[in-house]
C-alpha atoms as a PDB file:
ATOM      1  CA  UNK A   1     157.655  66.638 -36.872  1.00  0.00           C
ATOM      2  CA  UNK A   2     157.907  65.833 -33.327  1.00  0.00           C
ATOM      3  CA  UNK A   3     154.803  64.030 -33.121  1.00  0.00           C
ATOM      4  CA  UNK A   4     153.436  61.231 -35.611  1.00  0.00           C
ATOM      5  CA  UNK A   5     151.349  61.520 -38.640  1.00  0.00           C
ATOM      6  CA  UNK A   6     147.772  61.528 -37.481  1.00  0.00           C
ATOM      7  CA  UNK A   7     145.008  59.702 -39.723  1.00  0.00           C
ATOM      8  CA  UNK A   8     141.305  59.704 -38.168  1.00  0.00           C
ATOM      9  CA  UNK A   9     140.030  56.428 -40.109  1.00  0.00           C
ATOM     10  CA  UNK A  10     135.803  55.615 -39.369  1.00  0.00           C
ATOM     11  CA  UNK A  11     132.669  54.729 -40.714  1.00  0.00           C
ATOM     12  CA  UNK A  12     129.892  57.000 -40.687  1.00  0.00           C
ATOM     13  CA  UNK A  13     126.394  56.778 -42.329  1.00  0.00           C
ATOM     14  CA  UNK A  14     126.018  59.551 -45.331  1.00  0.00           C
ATOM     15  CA  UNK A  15     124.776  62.152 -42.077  1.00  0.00           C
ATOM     16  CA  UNK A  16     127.582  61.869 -40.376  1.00  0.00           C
ATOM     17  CA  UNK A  17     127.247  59.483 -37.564  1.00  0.00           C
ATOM     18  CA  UNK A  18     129.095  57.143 -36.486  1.00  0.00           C
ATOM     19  CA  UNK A  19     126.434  55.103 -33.830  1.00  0.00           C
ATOM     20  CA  UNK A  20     123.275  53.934 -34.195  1.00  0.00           C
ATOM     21  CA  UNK A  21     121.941  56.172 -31.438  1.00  0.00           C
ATOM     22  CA  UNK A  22     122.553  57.901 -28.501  1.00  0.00           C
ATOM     23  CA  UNK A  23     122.567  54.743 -26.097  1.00  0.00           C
ATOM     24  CA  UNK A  24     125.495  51.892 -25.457  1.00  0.00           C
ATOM     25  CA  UNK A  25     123.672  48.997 -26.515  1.00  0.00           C
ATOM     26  CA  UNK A  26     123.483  50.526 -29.611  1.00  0.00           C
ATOM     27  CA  UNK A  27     127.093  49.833 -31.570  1.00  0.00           C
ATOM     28  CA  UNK A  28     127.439  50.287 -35.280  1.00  0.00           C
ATOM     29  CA  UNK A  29     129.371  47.238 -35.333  1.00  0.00           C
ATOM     30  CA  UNK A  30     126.776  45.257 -34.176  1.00  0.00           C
ATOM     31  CA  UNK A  31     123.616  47.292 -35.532  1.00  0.00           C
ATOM     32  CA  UNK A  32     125.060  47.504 -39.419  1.00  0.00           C
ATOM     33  CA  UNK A  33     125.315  43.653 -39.910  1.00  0.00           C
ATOM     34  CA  UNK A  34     121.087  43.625 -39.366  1.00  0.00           C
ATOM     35  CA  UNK A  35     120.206  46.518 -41.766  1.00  0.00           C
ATOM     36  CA  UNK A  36     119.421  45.371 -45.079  1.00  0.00           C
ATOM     37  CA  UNK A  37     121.354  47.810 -47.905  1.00  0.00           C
ATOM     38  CA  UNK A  38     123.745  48.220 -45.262  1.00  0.00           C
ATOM     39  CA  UNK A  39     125.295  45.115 -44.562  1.00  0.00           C
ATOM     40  CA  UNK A  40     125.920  43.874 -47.715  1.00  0.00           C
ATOM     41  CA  UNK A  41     129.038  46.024 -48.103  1.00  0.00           C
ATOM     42  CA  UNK A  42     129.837  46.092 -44.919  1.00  0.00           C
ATOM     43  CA  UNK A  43     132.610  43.719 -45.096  1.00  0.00           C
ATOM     44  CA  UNK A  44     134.671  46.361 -47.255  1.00  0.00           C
ATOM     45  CA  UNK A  45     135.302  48.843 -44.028  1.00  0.00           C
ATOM     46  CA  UNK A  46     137.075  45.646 -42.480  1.00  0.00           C
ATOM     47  CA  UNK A  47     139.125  45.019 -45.059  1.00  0.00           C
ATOM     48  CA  UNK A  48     140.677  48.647 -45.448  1.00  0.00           C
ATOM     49  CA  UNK A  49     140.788  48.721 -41.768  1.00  0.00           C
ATOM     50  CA  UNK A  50     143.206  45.708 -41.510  1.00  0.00           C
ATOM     51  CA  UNK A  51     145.660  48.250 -44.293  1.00  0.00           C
ATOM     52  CA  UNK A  52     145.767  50.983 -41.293  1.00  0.00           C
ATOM     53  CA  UNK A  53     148.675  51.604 -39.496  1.00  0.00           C
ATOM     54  CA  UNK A  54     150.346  49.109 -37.004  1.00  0.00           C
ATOM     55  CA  UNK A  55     149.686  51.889 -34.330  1.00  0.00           C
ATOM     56  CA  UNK A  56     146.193  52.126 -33.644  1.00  0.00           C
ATOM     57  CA  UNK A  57     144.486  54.842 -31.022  1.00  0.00           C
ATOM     58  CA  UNK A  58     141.197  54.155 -29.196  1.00  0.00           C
ATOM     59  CA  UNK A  59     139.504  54.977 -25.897  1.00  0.00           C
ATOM     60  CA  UNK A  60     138.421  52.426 -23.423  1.00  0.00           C
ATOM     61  CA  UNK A  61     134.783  53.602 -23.637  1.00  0.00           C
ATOM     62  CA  UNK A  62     134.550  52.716 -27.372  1.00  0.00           C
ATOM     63  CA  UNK A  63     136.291  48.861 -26.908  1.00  0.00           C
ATOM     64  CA  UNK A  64     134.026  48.130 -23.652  1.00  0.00           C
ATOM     65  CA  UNK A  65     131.308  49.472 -25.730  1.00  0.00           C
ATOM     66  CA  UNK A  66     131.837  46.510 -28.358  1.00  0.00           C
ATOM     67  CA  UNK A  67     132.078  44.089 -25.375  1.00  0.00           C
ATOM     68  CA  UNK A  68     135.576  43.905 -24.936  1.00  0.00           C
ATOM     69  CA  UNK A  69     135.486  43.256 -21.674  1.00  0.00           C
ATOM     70  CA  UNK A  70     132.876  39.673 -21.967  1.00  0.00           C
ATOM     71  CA  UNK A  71     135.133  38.530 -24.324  1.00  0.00           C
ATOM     72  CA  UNK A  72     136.047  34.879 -23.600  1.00  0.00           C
ATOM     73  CA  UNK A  73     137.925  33.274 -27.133  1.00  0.00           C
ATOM     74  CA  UNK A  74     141.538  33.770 -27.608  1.00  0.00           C
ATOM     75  CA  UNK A  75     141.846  36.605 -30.220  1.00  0.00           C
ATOM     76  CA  UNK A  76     144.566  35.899 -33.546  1.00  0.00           C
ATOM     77  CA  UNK A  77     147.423  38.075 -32.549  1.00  0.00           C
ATOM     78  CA  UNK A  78     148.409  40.414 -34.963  1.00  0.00           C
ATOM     79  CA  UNK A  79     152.182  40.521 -35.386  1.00  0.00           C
ATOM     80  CA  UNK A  80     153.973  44.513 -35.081  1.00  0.00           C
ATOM     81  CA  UNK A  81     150.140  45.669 -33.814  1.00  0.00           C
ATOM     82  CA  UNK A  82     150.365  48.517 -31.445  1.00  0.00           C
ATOM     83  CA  UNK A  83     147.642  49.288 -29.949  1.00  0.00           C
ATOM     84  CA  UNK A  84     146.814  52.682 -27.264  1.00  0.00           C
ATOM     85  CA  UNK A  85     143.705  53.305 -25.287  1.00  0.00           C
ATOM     86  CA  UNK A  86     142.952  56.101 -23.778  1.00  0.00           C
ATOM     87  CA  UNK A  87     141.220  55.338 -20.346  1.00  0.00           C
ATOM     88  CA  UNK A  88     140.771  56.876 -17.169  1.00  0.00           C
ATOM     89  CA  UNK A  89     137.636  55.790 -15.923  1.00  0.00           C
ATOM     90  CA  UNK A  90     138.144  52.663 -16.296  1.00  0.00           C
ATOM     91  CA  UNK A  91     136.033  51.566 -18.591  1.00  0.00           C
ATOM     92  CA  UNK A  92     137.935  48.502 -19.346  1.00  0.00           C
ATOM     93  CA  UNK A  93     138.333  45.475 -17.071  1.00  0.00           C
ATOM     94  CA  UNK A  94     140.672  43.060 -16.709  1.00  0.00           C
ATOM     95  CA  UNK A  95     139.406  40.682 -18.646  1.00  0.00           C
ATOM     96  CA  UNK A  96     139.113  43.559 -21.679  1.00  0.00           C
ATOM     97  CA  UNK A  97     142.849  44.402 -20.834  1.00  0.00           C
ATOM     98  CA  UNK A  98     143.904  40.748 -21.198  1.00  0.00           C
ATOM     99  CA  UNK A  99     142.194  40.685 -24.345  1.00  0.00           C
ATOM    100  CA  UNK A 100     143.005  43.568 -25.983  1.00  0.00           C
ATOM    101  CA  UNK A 101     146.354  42.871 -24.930  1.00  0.00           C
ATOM    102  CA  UNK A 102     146.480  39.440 -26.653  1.00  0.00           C
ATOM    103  CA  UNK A 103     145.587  40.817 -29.480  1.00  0.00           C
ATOM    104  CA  UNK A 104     148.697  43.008 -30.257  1.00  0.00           C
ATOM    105  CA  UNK A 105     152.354  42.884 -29.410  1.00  0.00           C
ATOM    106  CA  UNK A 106     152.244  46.286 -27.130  1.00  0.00           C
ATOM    107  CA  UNK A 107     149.496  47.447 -25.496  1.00  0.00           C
ATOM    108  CA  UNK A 108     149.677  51.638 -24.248  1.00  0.00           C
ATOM    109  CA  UNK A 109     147.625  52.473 -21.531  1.00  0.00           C
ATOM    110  CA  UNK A 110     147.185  56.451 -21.315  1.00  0.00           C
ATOM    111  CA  UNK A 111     145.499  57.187 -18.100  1.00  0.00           C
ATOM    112  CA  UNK A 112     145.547  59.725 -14.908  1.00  0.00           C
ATOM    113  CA  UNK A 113     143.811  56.737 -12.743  1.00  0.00           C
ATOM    114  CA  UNK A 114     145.985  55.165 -10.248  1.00  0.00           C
ATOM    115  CA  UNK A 115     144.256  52.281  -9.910  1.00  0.00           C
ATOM    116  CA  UNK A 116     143.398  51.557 -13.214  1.00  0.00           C
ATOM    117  CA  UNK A 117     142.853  47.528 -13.208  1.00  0.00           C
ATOM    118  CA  UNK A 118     145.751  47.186 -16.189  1.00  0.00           C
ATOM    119  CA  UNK A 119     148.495  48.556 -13.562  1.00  0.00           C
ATOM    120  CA  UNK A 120     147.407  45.159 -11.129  1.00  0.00           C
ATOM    121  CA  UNK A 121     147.916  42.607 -13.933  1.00  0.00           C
ATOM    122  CA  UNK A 122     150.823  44.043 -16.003  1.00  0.00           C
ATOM    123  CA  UNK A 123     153.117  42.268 -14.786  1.00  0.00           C
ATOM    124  CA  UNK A 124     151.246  39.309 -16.169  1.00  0.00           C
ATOM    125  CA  UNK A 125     150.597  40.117 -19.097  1.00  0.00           C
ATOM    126  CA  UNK A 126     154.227  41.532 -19.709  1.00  0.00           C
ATOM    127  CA  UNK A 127     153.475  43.141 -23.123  1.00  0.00           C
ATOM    128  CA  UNK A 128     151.568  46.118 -21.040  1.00  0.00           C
ATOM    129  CA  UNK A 129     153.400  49.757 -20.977  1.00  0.00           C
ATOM    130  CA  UNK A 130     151.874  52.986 -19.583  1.00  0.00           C
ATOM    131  CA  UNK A 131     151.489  56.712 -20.520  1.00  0.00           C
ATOM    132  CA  UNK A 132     150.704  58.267 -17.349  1.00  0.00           C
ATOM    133  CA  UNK A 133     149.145  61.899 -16.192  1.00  0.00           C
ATOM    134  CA  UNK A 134     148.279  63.253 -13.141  1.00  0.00           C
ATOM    135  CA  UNK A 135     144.933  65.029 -13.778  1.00  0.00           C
ATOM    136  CA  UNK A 136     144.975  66.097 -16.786  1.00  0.00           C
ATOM    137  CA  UNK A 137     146.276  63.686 -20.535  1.00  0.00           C
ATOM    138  CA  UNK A 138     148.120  66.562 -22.671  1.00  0.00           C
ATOM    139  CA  UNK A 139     147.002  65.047 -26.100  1.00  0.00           C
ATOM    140  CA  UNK A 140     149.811  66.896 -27.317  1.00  0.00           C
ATOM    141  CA  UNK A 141     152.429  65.636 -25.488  1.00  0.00           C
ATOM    142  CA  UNK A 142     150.942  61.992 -25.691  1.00  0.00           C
ATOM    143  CA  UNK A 143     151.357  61.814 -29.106  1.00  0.00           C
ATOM    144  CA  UNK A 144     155.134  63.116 -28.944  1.00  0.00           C
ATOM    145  CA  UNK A 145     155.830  60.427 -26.319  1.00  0.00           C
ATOM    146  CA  UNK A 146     154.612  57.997 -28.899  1.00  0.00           C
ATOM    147  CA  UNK A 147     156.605  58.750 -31.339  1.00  0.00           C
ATOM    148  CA  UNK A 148     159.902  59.461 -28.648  1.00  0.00           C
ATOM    149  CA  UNK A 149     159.388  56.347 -26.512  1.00  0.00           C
ATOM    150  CA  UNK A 150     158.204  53.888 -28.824  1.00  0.00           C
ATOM    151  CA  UNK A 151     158.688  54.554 -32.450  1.00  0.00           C
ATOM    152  CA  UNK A 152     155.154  55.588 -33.677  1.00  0.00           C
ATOM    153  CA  UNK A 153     155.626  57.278 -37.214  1.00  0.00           C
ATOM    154  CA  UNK A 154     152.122  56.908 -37.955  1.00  0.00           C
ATOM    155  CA  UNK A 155     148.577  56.474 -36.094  1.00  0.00           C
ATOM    156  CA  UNK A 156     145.256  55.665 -36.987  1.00  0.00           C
ATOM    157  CA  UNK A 157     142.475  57.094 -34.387  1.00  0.00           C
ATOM    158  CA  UNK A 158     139.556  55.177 -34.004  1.00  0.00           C
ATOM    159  CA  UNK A 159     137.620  57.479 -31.066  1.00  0.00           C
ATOM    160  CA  UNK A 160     134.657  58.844 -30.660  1.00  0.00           C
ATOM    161  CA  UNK A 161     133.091  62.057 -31.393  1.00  0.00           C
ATOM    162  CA  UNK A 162     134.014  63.922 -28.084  1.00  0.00           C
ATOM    163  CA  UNK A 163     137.918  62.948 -28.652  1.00  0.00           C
ATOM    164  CA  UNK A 164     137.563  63.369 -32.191  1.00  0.00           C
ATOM    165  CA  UNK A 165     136.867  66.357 -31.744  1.00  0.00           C
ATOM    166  CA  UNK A 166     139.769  67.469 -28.984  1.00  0.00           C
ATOM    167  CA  UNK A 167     141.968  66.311 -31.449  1.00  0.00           C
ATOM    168  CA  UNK A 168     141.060  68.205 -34.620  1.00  0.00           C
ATOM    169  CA  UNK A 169     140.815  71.718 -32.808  1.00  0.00           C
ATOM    170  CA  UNK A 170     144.313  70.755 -31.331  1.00  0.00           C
ATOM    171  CA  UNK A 171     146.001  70.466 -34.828  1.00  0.00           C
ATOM    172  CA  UNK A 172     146.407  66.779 -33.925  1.00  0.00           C
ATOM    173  CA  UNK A 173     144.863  65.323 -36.929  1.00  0.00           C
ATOM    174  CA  UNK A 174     146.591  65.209 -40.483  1.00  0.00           C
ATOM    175  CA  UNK A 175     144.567  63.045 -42.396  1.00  0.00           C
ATOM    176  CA  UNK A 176     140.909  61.995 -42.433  1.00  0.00           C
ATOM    177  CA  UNK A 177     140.272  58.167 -43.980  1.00  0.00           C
ATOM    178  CA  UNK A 178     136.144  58.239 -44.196  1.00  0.00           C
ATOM    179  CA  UNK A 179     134.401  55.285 -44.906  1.00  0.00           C
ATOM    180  CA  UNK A 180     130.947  56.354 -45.792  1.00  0.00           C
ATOM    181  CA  UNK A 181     127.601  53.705 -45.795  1.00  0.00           C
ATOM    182  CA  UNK A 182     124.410  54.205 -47.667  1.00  0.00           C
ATOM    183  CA  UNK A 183     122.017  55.035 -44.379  1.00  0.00           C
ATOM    184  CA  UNK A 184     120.617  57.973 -43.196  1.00  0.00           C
ATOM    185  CA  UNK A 185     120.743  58.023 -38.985  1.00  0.00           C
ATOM    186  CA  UNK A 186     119.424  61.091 -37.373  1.00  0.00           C
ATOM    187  CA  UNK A 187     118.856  62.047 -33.824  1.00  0.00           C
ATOM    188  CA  UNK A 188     120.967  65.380 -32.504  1.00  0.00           C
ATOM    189  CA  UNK A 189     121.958  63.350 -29.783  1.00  0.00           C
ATOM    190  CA  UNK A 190     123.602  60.512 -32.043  1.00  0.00           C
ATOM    191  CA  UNK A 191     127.154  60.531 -31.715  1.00  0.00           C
ATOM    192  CA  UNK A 192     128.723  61.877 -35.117  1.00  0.00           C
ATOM    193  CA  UNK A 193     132.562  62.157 -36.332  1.00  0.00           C
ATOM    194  CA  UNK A 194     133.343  65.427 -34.829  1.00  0.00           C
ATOM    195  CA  UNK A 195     131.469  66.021 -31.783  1.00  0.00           C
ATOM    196  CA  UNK A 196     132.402  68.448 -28.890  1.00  0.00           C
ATOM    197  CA  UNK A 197     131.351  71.987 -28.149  1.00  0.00           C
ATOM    198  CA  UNK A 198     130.002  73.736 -30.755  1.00  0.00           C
ATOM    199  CA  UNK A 199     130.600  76.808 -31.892  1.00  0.00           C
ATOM    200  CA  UNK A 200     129.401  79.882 -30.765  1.00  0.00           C
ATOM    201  CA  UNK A 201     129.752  82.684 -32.150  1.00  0.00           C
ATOM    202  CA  UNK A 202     131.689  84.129 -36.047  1.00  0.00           C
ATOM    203  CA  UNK A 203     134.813  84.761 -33.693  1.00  0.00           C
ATOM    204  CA  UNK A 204     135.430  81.193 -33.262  1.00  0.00           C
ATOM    205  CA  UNK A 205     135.039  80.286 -36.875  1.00  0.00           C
ATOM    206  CA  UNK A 206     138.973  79.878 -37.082  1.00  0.00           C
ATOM    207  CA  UNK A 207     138.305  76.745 -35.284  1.00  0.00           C
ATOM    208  CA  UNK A 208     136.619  74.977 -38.580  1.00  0.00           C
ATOM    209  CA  UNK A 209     139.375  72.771 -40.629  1.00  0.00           C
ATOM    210  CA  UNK A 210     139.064  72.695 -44.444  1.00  0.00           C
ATOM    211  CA  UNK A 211     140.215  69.554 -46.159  1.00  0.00           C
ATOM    212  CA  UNK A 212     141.608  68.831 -49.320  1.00  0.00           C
ATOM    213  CA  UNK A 213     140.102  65.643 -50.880  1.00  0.00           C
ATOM    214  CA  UNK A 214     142.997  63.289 -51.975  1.00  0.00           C
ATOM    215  CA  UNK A 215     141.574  60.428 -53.317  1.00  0.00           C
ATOM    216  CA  UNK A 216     137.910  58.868 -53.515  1.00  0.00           C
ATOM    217  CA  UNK A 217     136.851  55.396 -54.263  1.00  0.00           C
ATOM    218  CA  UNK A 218     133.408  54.028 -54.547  1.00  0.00           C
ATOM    219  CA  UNK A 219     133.043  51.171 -53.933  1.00  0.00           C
ATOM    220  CA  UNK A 220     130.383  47.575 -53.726  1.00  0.00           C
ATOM    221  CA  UNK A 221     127.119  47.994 -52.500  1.00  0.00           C
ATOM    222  CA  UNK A 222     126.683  52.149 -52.478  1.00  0.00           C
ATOM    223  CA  UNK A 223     129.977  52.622 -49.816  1.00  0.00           C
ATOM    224  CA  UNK A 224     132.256  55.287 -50.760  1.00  0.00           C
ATOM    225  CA  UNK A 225     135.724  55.673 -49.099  1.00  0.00           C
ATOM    226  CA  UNK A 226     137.157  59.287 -48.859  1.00  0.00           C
ATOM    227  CA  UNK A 227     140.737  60.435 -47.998  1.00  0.00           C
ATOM    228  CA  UNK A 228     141.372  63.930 -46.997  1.00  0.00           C
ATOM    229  CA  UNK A 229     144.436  66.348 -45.891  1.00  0.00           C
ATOM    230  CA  UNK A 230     143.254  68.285 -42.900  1.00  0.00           C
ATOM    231  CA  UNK A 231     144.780  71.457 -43.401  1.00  0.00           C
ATOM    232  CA  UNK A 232     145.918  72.669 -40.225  1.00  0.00           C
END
């Protein structure tokens, strides 16, 4: 395979989203810890997270959207981490580029923006490489450059709904590591696992991946961890 093996690893509430609602300040990661019946097994997502692979894919929205970017301690580097956002706004600063990039021993910018704030401090930071596109990021050929240029066998994606979605209707998706919590959400406007365009019509129905369930664990506190084979 030219590119790497693809896992989409998240946690989503039984109906399928993976926010608290359809507004920034609202963050499962800092919503779940004050539901009661949630955030009693909360802890167990975090632990199989830290068993994902060394490189990690996320977009800059998501990690400003955790506050990334007010972040003032000095995170615990994790040794072989690789980490990739995907960020052409930007929606990180520099101070959420420093720390992101403190975090990790190689941090991959993928971007068509120019002036993207992590171009004026890389030479700083030193541990800073780039993936770079001129209007448009081929997801395709991003994750083949991965693999080519710096060695990425395997990646976990962390992203939300939107580029979720652009990468299972690509074929770029192998694997689907589902963390499920006892809550029911709601609201159509909520962000869920695969978001995007829906379909429209029975001519598109090719689109739709079926999965083949490879293992499931339940775990503490009603959580449930799924692994599926996206069959492409």
């Amino acid at each position: 395979m030219e590119r790497p093996i693809n896992t989409l690893f998240m946690l989503s509430s039984v109906d399928g989203k993976i926010s608290t609602g359809d507004s920034d300040e609202l963050d499962v990661d800092r919503d779940f810890p004050l539901i009661d019946g949630v955030k009693e097994g909360l802890g167990q997502y975090y632990e199989i997270e830290k068993t994902t692979d060394y490189f990690s894919l996320n977009s800059g929205r998501v990690w400003a959207k955790i506050g990334l970017n007010e972040k003032t301690d000095i995170p615990k580097k994790i040794p072989n981490l690789k980490l990739v956002v995907i960020d052409n706004k930007p929606h990180l600063n520099e101070n959420g580029i420093k720390y992101i990039a403190k975090k990790c021993e190689k941090l991959i910018v993928v971007t068509t923006n120019k002036k993207h704030p992590a171009y004026k401090i890389s030479d700083e930071i030193g541990n800073v490489d780039f993936i770079e596109y001129k209007a448009e990021i081929d997801f395709k050929d991003m994750f083949e450059k991965l693999k080519r240029d710096f060695g990425a066998e395997r990646v976990t994606i962390q992203t939300g709904g939107t580029l979720n979605s652009v990468f299972l209707r690509s074929g770029l998706i192998d694997y689907v590591s589902l963390v499920v919590c006892p809550a029911l959400i709601g609201g159509k406007d909520t962000s869920t696992l695969i978001d995007g365009e829906s379909l429209h019509s029975g001519y598109e129905l090719s689109k739709i991946k079926s999965l083949d369930l490879k293992s499931i664990n339940i775990l503490k506190d009603s959580y449930v961890h799924f692994i599926y084979k996206v069959n492409n």
